[in-house]
N, C-alpha and C. Protein backbone atom coordinates (compact mmCIF):
# COMPACT_ATOMS: atom_id res chain seq x y z
N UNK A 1 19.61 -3.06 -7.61
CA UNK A 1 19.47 -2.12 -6.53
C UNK A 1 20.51 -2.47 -5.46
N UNK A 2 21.40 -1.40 -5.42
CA UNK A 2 22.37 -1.78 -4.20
C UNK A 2 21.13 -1.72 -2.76
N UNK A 3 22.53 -2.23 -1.89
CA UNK A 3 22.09 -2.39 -0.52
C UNK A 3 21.88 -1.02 0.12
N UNK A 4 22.36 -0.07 -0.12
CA UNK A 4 22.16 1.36 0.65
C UNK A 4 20.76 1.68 0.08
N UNK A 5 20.50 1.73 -1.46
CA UNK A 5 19.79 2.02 -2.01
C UNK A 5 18.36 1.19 -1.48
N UNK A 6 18.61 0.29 -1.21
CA UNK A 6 17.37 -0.58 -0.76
C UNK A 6 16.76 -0.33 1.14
N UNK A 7 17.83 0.11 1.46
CA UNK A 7 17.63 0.75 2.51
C UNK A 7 17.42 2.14 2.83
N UNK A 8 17.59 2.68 1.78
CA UNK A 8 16.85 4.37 1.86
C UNK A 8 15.27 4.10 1.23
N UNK A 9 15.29 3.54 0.19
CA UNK A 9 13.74 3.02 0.11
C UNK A 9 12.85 2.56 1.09
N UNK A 10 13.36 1.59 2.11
CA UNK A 10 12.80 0.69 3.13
C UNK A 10 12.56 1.74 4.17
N UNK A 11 13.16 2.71 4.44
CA UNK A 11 13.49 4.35 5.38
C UNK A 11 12.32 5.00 4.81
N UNK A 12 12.34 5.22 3.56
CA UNK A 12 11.01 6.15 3.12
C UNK A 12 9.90 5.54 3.25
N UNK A 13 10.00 4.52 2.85
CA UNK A 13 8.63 3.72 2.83
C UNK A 13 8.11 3.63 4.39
N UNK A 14 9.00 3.57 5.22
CA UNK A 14 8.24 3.48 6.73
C UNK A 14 7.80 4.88 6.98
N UNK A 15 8.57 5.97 6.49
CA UNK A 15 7.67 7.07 6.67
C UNK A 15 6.56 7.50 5.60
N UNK A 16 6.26 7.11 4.98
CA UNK A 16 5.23 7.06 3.99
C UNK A 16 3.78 6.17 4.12
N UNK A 17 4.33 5.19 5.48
CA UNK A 17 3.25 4.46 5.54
C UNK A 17 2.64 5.35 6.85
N UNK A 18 3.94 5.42 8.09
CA UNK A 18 3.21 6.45 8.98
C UNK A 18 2.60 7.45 8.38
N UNK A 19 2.90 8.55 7.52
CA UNK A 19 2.53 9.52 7.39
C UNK A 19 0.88 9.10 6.98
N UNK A 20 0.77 8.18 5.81
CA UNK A 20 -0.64 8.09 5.14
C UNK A 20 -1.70 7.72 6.17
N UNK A 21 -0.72 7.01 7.19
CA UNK A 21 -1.49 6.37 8.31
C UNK A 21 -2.35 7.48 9.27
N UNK A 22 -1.57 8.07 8.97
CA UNK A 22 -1.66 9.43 10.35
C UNK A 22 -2.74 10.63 9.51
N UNK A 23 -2.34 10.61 8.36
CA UNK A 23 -3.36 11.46 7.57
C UNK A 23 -4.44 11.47 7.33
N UNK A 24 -4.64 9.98 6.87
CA UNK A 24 -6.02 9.23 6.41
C UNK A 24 -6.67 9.77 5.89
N UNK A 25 -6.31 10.28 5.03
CA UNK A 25 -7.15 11.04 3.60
C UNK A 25 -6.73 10.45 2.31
N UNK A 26 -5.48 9.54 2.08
CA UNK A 26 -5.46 8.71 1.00
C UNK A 26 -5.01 9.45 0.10
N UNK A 27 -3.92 10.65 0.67
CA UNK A 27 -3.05 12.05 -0.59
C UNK A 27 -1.77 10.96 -0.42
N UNK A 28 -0.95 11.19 -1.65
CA UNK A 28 0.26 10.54 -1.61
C UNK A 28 1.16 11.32 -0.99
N UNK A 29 2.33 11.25 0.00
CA UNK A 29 3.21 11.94 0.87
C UNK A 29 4.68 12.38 0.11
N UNK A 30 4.11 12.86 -1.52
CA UNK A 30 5.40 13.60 -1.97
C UNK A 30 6.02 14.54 -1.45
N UNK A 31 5.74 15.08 -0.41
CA UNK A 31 5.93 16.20 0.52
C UNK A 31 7.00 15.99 1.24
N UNK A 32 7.25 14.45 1.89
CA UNK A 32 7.99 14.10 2.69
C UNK A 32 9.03 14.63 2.16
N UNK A 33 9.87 14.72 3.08
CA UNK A 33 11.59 14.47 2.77
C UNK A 33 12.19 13.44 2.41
N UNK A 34 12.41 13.53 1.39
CA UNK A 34 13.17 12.24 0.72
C UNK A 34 12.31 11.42 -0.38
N UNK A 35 11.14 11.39 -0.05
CA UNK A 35 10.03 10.54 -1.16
C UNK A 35 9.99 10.83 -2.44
N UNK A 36 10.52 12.48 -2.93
CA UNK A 36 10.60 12.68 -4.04
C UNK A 36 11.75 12.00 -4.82
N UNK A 37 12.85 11.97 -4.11
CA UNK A 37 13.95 11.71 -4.25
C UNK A 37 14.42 10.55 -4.17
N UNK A 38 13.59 9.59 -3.77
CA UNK A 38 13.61 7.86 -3.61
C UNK A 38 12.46 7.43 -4.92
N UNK A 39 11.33 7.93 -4.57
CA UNK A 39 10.66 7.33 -5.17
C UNK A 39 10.57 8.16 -6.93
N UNK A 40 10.74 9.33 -7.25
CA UNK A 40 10.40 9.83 -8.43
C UNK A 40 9.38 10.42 -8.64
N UNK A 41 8.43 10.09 -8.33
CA UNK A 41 7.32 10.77 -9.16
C UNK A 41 5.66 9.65 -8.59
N UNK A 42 4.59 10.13 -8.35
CA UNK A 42 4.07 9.50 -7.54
C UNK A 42 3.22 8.01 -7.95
N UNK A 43 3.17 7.77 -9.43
CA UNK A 43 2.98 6.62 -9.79
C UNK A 43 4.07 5.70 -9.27
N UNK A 44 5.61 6.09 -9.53
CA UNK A 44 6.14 4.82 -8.69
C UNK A 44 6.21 4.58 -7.31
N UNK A 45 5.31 5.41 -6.68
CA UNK A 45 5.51 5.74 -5.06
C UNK A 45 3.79 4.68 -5.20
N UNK A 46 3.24 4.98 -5.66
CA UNK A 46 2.29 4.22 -5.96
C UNK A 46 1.81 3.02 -6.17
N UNK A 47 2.88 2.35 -6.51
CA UNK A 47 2.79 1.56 -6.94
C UNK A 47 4.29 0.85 -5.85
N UNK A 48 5.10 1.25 -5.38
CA UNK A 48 5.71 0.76 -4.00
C UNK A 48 4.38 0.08 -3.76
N UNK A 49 3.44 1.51 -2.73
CA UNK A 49 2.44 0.95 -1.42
C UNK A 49 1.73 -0.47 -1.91
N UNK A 50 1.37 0.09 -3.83
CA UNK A 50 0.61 -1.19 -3.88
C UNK A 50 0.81 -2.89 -3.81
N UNK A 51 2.28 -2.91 -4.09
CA UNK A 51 2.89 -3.86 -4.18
C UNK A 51 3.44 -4.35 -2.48
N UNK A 52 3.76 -3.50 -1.59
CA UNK A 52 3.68 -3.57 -0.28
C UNK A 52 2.04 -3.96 0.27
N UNK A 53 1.05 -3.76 0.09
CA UNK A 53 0.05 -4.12 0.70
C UNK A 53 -0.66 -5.24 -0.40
N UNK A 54 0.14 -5.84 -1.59
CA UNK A 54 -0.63 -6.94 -1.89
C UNK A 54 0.41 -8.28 -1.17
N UNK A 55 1.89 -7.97 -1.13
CA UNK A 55 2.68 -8.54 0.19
C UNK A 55 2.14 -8.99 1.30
N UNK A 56 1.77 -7.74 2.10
CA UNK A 56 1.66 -7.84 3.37
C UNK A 56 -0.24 -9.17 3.09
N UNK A 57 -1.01 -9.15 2.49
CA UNK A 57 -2.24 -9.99 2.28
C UNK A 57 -1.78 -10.86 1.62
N UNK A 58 -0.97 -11.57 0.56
CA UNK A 58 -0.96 -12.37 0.31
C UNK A 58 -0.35 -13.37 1.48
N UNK A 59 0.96 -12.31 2.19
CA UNK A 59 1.13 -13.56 3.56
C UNK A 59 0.27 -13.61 4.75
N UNK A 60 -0.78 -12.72 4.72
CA UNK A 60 -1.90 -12.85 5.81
C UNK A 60 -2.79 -13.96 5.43
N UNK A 61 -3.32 -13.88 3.85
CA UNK A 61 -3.89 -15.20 3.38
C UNK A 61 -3.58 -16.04 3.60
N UNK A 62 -1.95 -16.92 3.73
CA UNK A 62 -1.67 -18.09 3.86
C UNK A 62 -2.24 -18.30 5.33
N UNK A 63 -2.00 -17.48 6.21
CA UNK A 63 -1.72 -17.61 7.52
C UNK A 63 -3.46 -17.77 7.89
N UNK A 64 -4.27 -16.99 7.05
CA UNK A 64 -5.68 -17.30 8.01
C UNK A 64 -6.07 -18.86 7.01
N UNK A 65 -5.68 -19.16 5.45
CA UNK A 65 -5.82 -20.67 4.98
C UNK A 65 -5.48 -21.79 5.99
N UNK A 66 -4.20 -21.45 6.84
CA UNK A 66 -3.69 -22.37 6.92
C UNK A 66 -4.68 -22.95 8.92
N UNK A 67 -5.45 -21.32 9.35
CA UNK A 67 -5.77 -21.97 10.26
C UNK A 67 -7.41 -21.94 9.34
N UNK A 68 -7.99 -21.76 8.73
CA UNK A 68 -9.27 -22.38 7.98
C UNK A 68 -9.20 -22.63 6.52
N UNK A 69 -8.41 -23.78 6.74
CA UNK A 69 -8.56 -24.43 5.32
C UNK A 69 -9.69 -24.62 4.45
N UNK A 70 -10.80 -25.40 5.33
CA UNK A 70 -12.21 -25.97 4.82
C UNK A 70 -13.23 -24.34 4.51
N UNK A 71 -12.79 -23.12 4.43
CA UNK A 71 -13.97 -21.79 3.96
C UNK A 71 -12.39 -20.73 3.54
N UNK A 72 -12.39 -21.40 2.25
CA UNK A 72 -11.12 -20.12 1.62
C UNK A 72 -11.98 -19.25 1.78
N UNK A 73 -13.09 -18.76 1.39
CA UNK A 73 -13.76 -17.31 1.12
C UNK A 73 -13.85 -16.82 2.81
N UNK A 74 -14.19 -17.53 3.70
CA UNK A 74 -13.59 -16.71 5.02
C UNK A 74 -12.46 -15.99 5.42
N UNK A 75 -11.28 -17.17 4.91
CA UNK A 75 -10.18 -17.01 5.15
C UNK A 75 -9.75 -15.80 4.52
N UNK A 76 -10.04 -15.92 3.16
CA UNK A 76 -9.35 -14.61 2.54
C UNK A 76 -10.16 -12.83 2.81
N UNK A 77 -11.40 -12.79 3.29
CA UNK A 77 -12.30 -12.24 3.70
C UNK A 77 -11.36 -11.67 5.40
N UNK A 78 -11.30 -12.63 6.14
CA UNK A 78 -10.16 -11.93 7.37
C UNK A 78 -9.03 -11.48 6.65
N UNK A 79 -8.64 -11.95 5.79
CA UNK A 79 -7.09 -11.56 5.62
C UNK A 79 -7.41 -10.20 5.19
N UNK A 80 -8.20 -9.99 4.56
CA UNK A 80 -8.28 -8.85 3.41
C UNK A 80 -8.67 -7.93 4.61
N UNK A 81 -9.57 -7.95 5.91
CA UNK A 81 -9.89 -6.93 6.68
C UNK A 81 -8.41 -6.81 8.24
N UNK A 82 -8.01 -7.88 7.97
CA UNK A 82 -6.80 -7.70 9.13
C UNK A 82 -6.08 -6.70 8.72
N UNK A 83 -5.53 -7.34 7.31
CA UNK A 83 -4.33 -6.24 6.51
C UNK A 83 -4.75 -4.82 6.25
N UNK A 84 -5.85 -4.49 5.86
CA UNK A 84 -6.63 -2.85 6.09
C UNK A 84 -6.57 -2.64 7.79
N UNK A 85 -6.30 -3.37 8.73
CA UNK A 85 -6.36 -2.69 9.88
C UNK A 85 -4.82 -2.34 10.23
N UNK A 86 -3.75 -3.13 9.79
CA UNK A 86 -3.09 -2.92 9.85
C UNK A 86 -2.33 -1.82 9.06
N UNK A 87 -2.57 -1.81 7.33
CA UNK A 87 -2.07 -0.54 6.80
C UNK A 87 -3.51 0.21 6.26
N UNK A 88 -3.91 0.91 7.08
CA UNK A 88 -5.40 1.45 6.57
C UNK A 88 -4.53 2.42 5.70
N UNK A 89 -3.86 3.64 6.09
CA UNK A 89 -3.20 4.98 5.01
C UNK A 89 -2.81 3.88 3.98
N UNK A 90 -2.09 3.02 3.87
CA UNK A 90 -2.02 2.36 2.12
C UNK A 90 -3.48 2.01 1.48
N UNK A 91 -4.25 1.42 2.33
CA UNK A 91 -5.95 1.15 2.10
C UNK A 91 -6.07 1.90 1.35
N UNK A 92 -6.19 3.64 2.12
CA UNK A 92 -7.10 4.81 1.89
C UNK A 92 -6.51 5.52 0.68
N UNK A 93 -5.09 5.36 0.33
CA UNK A 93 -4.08 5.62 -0.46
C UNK A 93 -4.60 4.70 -2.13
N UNK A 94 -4.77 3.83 -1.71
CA UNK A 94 -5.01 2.73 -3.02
C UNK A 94 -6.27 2.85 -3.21
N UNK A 95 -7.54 2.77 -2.21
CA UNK A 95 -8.86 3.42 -2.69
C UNK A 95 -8.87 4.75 -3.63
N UNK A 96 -8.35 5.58 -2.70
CA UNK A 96 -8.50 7.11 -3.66
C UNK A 96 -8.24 7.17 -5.08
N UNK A 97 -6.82 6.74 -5.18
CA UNK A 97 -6.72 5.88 -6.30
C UNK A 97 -7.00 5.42 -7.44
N UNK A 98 -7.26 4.30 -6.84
CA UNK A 98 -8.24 3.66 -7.73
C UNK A 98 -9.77 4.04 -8.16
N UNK A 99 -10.21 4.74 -7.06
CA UNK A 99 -11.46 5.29 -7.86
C UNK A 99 -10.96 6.66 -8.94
N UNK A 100 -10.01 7.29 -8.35
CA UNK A 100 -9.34 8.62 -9.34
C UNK A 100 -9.47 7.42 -10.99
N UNK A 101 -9.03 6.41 -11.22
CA UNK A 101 -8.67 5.52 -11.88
C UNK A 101 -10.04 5.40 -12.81
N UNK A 102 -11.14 5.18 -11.97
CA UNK A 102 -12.51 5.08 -12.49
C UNK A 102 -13.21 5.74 -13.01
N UNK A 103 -12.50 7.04 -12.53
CA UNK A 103 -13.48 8.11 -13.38
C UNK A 103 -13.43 8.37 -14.41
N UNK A 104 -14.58 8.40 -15.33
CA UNK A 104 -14.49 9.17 -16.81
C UNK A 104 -13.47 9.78 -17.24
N UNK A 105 -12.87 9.84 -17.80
CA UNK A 105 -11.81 11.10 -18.49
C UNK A 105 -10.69 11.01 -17.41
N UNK A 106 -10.54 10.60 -16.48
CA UNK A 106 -9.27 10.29 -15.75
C UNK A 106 -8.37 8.83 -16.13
N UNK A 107 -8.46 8.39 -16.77
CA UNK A 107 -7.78 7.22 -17.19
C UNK A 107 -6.17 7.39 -16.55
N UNK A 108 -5.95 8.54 -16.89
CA UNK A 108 -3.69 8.33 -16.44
C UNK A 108 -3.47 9.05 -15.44
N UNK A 109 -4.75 9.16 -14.08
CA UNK A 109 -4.35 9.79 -12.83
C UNK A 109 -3.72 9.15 -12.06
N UNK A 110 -3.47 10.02 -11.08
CA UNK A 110 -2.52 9.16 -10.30
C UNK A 110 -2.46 9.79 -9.10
């Protein structure tokens, strides 16, 4: 991935997180300008957010381990509700989701 290229991604993706943010209904923002055209098609747009919000918690985890070492299950318990406060539209985005995911006869939604 060139450098322009990684920066028109990094461009969409900030409007993709506002937008979901602002929507909070957990629809993917193929609509935007440009998202079709960066991302393809909405499994890989999908799978961006998801990989962006297991990022953004795995470095919130270190950070609440490192101030409560002695109760990991606390620690990771804040991390997991900080990072939903911070990207709730990826939250609500990856819930919908994933339950679309759960349902009977939906196996390859998206």
């Amino acid at each position: 991935m060139s450098w322009t290229t990684h920066h028109r991604r990094e461009d969409a993706m900030r409007d993709v997180i506002a937008t979901v943010d602002a929507r909070a209904d957990g629809r993917l923002p193929m609509d935007l300008p440009g998202v079709a055209e960066t991302f393809g098609d909405p499994r890989t747009l999908l799978g961006a957010l998801q990989m962006r919000w297991h990022t953004r918690l795995a470095g919130r985890i270190e950070r609440e381990l490192d101030q409560a070492p002695h109760d990991p299950a606390a620690a990771i318990a804040a991390a997991r509700r900080l990072t939903a406060r911070e990207l709730p539209g990826v939250r609500a985005v990856l819930d919908l989701h994933g339950e679309r995911q759960r349902r009977p006869g939906n196996e390859n939604a998206t």
